[in-house]
Protein backbone atom coordinates (compact mmCIF):
# COMPACT_ATOMS: atom_id res chain seq x y z
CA UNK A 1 0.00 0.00 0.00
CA UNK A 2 2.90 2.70 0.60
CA UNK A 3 4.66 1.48 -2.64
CA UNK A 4 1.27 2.12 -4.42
CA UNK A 5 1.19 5.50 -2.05
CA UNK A 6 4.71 6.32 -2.83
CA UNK A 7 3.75 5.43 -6.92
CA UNK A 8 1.13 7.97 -7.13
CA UNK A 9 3.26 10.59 -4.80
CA UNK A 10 6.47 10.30 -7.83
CA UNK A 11 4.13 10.55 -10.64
CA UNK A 12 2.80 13.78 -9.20
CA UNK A 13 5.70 15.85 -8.73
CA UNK A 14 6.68 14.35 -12.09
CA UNK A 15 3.51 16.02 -14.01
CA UNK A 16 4.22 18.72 -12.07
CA UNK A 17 7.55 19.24 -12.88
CA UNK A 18 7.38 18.71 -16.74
CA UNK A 19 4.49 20.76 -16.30
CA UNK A 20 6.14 23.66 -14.59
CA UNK A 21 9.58 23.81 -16.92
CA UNK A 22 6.91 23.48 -20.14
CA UNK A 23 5.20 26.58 -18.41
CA UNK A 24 8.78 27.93 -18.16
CA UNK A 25 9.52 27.71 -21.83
CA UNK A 26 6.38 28.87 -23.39
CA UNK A 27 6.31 32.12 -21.60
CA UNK A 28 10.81 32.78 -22.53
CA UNK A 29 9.07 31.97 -26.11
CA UNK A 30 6.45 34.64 -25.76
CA UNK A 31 8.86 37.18 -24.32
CA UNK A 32 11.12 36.52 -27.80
CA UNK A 33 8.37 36.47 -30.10
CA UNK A 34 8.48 39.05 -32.28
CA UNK A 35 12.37 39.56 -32.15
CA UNK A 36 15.44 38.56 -33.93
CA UNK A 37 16.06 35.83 -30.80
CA UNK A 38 13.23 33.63 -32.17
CA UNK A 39 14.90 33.69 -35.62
CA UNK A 40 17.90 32.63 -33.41
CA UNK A 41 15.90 30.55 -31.38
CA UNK A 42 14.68 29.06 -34.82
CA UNK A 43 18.54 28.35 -36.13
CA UNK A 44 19.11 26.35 -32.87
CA UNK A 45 17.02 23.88 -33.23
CA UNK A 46 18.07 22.96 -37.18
CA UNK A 47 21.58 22.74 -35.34
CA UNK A 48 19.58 20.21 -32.71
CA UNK A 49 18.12 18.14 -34.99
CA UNK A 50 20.80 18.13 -37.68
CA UNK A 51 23.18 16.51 -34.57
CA UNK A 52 20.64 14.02 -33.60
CA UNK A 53 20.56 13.19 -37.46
CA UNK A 54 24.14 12.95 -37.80
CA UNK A 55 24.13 10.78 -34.44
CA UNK A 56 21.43 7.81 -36.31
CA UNK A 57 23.51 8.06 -39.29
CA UNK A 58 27.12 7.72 -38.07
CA UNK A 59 27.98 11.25 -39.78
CA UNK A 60 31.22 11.29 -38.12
CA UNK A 61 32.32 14.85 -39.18
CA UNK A 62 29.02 16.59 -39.10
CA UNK A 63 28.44 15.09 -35.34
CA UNK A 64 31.77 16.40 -34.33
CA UNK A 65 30.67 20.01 -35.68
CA UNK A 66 27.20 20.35 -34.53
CA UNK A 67 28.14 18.41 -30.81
CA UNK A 68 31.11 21.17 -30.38
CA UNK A 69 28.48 23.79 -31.32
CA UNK A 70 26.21 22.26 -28.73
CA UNK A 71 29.01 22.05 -26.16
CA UNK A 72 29.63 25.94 -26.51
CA UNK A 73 26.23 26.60 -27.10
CA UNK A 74 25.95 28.00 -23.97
CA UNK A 75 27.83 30.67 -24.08
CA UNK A 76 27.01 31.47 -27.31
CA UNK A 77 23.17 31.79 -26.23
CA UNK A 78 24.16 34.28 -23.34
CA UNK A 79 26.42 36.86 -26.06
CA UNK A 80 23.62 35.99 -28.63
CA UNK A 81 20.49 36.45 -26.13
CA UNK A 82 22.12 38.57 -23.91
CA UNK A 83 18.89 41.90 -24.60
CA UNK A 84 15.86 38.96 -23.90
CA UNK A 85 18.02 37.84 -20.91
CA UNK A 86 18.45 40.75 -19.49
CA UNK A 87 14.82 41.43 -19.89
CA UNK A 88 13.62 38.62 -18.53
CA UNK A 89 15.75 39.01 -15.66
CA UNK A 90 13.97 42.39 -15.16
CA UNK A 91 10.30 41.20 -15.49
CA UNK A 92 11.51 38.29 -13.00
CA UNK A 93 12.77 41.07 -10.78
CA UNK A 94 9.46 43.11 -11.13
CA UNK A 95 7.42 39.61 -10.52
CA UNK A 96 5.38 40.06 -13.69
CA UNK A 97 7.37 37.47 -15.67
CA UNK A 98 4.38 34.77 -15.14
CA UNK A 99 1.76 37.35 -15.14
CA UNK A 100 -0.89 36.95 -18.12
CA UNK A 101 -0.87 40.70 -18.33
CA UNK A 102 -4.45 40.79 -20.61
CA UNK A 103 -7.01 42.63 -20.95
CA UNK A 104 -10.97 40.91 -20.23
CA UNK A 105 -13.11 41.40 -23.47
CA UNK A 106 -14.96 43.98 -22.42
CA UNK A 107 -11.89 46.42 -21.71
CA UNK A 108 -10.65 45.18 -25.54
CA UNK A 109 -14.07 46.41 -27.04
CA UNK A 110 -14.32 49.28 -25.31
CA UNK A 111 -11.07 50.77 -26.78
CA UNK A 112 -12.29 50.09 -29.88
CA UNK A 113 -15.20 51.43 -29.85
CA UNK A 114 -13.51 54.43 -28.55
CA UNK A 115 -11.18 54.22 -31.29
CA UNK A 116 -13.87 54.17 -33.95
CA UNK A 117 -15.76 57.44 -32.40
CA UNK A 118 -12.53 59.69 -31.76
CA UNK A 119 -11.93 58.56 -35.63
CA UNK A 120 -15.06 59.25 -36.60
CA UNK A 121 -15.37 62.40 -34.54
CA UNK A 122 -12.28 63.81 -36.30
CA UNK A 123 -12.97 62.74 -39.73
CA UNK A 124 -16.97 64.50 -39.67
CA UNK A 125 -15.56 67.46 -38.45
CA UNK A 126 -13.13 67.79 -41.48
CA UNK A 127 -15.41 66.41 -43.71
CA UNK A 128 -13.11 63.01 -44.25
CA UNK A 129 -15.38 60.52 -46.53
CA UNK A 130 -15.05 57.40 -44.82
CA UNK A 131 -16.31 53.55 -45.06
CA UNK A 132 -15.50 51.17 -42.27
CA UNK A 133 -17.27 47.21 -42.31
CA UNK A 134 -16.84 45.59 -39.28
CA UNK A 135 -17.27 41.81 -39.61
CA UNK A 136 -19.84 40.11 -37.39
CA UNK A 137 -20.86 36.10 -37.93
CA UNK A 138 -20.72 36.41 -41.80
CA UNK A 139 -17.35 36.08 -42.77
CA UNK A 140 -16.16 38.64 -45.47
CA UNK A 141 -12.93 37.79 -46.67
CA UNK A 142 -14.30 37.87 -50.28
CA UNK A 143 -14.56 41.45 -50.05
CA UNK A 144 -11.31 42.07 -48.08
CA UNK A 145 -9.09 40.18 -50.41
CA UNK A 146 -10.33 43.09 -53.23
CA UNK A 147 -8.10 45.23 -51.48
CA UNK A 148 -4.51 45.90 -50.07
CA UNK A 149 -4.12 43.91 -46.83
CA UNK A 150 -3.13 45.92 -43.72
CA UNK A 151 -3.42 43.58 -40.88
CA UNK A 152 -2.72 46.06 -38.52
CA UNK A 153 -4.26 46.63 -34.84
CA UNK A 154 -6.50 49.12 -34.89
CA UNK A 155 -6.05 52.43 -33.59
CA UNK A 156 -7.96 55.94 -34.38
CA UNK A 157 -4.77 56.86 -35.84
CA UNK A 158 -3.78 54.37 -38.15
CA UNK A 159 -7.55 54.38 -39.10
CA UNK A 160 -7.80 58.06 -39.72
CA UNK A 161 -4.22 58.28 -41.75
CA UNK A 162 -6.60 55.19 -44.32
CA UNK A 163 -8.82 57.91 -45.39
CA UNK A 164 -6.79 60.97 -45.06
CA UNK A 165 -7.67 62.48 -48.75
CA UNK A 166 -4.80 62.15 -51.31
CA UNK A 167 -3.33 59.32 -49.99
CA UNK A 168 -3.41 55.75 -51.90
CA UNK A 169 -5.68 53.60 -49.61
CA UNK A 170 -8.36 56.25 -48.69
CA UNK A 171 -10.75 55.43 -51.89
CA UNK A 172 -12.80 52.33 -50.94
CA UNK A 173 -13.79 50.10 -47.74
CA UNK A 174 -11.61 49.22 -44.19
CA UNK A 175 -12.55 46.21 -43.13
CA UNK A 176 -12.37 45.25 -39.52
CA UNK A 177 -12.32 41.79 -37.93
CA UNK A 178 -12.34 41.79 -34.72
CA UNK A 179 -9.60 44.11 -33.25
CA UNK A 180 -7.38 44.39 -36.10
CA UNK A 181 -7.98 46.39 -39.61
CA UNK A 182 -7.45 43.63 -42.01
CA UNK A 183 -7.52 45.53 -45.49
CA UNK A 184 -7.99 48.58 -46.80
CA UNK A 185 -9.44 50.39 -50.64
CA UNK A 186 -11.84 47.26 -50.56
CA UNK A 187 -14.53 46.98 -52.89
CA UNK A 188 -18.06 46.78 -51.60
CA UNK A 189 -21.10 45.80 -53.18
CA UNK A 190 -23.41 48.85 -54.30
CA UNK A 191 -27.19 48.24 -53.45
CA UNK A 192 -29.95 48.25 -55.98
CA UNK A 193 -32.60 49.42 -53.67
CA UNK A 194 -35.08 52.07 -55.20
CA UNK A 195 -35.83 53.45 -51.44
CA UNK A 196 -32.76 55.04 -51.21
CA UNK A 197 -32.73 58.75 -50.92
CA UNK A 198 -31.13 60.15 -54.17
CA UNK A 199 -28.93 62.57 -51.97
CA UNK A 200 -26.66 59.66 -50.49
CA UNK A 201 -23.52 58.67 -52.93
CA UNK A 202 -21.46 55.39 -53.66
CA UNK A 203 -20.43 55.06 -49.98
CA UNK A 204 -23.48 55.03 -48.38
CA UNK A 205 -24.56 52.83 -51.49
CA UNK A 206 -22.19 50.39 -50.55
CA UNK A 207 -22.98 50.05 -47.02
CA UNK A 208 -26.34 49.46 -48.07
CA UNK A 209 -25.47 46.80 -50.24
CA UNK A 210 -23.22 44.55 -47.81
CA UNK A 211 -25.21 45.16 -45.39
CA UNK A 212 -28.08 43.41 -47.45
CA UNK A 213 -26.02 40.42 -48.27
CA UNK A 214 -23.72 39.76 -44.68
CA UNK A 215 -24.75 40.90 -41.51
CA UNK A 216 -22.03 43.30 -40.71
CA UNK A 217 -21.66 46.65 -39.49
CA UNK A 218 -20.34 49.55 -41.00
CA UNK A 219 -19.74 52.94 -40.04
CA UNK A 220 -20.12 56.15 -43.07
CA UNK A 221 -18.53 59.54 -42.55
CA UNK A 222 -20.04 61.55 -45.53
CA UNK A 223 -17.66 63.60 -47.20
CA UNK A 224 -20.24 66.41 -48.08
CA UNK A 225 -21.47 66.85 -45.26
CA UNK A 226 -20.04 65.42 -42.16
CA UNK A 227 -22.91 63.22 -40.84
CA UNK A 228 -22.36 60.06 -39.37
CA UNK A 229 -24.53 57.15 -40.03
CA UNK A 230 -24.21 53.07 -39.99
CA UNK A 231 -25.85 50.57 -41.91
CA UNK A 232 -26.43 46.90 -40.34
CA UNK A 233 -29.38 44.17 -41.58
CA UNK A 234 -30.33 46.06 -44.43
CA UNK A 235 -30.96 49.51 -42.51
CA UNK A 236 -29.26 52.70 -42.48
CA UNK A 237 -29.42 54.93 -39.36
CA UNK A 238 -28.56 58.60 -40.81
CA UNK A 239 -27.37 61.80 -39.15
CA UNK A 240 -26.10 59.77 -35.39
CA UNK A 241 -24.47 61.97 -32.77
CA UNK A 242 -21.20 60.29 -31.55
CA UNK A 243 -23.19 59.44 -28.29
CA UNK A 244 -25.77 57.54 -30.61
CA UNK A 245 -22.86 55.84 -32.37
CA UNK A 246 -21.23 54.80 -29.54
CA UNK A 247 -24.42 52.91 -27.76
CA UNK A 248 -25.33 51.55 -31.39
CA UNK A 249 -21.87 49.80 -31.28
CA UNK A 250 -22.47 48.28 -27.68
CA UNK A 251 -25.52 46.74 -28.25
CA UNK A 252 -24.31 44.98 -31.76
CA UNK A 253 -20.86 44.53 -30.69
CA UNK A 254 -19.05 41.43 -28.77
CA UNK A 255 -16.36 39.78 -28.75
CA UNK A 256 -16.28 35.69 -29.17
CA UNK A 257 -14.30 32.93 -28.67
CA UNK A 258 -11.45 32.83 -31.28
CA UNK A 259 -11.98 31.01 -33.91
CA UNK A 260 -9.87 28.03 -34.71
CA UNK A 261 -8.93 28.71 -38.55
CA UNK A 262 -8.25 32.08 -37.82
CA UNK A 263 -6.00 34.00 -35.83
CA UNK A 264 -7.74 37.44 -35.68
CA UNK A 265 -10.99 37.77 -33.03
CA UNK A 266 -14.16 36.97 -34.13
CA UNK A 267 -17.40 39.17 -33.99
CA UNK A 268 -20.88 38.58 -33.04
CA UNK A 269 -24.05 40.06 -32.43
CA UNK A 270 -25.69 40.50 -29.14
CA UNK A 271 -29.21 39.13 -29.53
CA UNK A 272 -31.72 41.58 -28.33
CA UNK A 273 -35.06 41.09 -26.96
């Protein structure tokens, strides 16, 4: 019974130490990504697997290269790594090395819905013709791949340089998923729909129109005149105050669960009533 006892007791603080050095790595690999030490980091492990290749294959001369490399690898890591070391060591010191250090969905969408108003607030006053289609449960990646990919996180300043005039991605559609702008000068569908009031042009057009075929969102900033107004289902609510704007985007606004094929957030609609 206390070999059984004993058994269970090793296999424990063996899970739990695989599991804690594991831990270790992945979070030195997210504290690289994103800088020259993961192409490094990349270059290491060909070396790794070229000496256990050389090893199975009796590759006398190629195992005596790659083991030396191995044996000095150590020091070559520390002159190599020595900027992520350093700040790791710092973050360790600070005692936010392990920390998640993210924000909860609901702190995400509100900056962006505060991006999309101070954008929108600057762009109306200078009379800034803008188009922005935020993606929802219909994908629209047809539409985005018509124009130049940006895949960029948004911010009202990267989305207000898009349509500054004169510049050579302000003509067309943004299209958001989720918290990043994936493309830019897209191509939207124009709607056919008699109803609509002769005064409105191509942009409110084309919110119309993919609004009547996917179930997204998007924002107009008229060019003529300033007004603000957003199309979703088929509807197009003219003339909004930034107030209005801003509760219209809370209530059709969430974020999801990522999906699994993609590696941007996902959108959905809140269901009222």
């Amino acid at each position: 019974m206390l070999v059984g006892e004993l058994d269970v007791l090793d296999f424990l603080r063996i899970g739990v130490d695989i599991a804690f050095v594991w831990y270790v790595l992945y979070k030195l690999i997210m504290l690289i990504r994103g800088t020259k030490a993961i192409q490094l980091l990349k270059g290491i492990v060909v070396i790794l697997i070229v000496w256990i290749l050389s090893l199975v294959l009796h590759l006398q001369t190629i195992y005596w290269l790659t083991d030396n490399a191995i044996t000095w690898g150590f020091v070559v890591i520390i002159i190599l790594f020595q900027p992520e070391l350093r700040r790791a060591l710092e973050q360790l010191g600070r005692g936010n090395i392990f920390s998640r250090n993210t924000k909860s969905e609901e702190e995400i969408l509100e900056q962006m819905i505060e991006a999309f108003i101070h954008s929108c607030g600057y762009m109306a006053k200078r009379r800034i013709g803008a188009l922005i289609t935020i993606e929802r449960e219909t994908g629209i990646g047809d539409y985005a791949e018509t124009g130049i990919p940006i895949n960029g996180k948004l911010t009202h300043q990267l989305l207000t340089n898009i349509f500054t005039p004169n510049t050579p991605l302000h003509d067309g559609a943004v299209i958001m998923r989720g918290e990043e702008i994936v493309a830019a000068a897209c191509y939207l569908p124009l709607s056919e729909s008699p109803f609509i009031s002769k005064e409105l042009g191509t942009r409110h057009r084309a919110a119309m129109g993919i609004s009547e075929v996917t179930d997204a969102l998007t924002i107009v900033v008229s060019e003529e005149t300033g007004s603000v107004s957003c199309t979703k289902n088929g509807e197009l609510h003219r003339n909004l105050e930034l107030s209005a704007l801003r509760e219209l985007l809370k209530e059709n606004l969430s974020l999801s669960a990522k999906a699994p094929d993609s590696k941007s957030w996902k959108w959905r609609g809140k269901k009222n009533g």
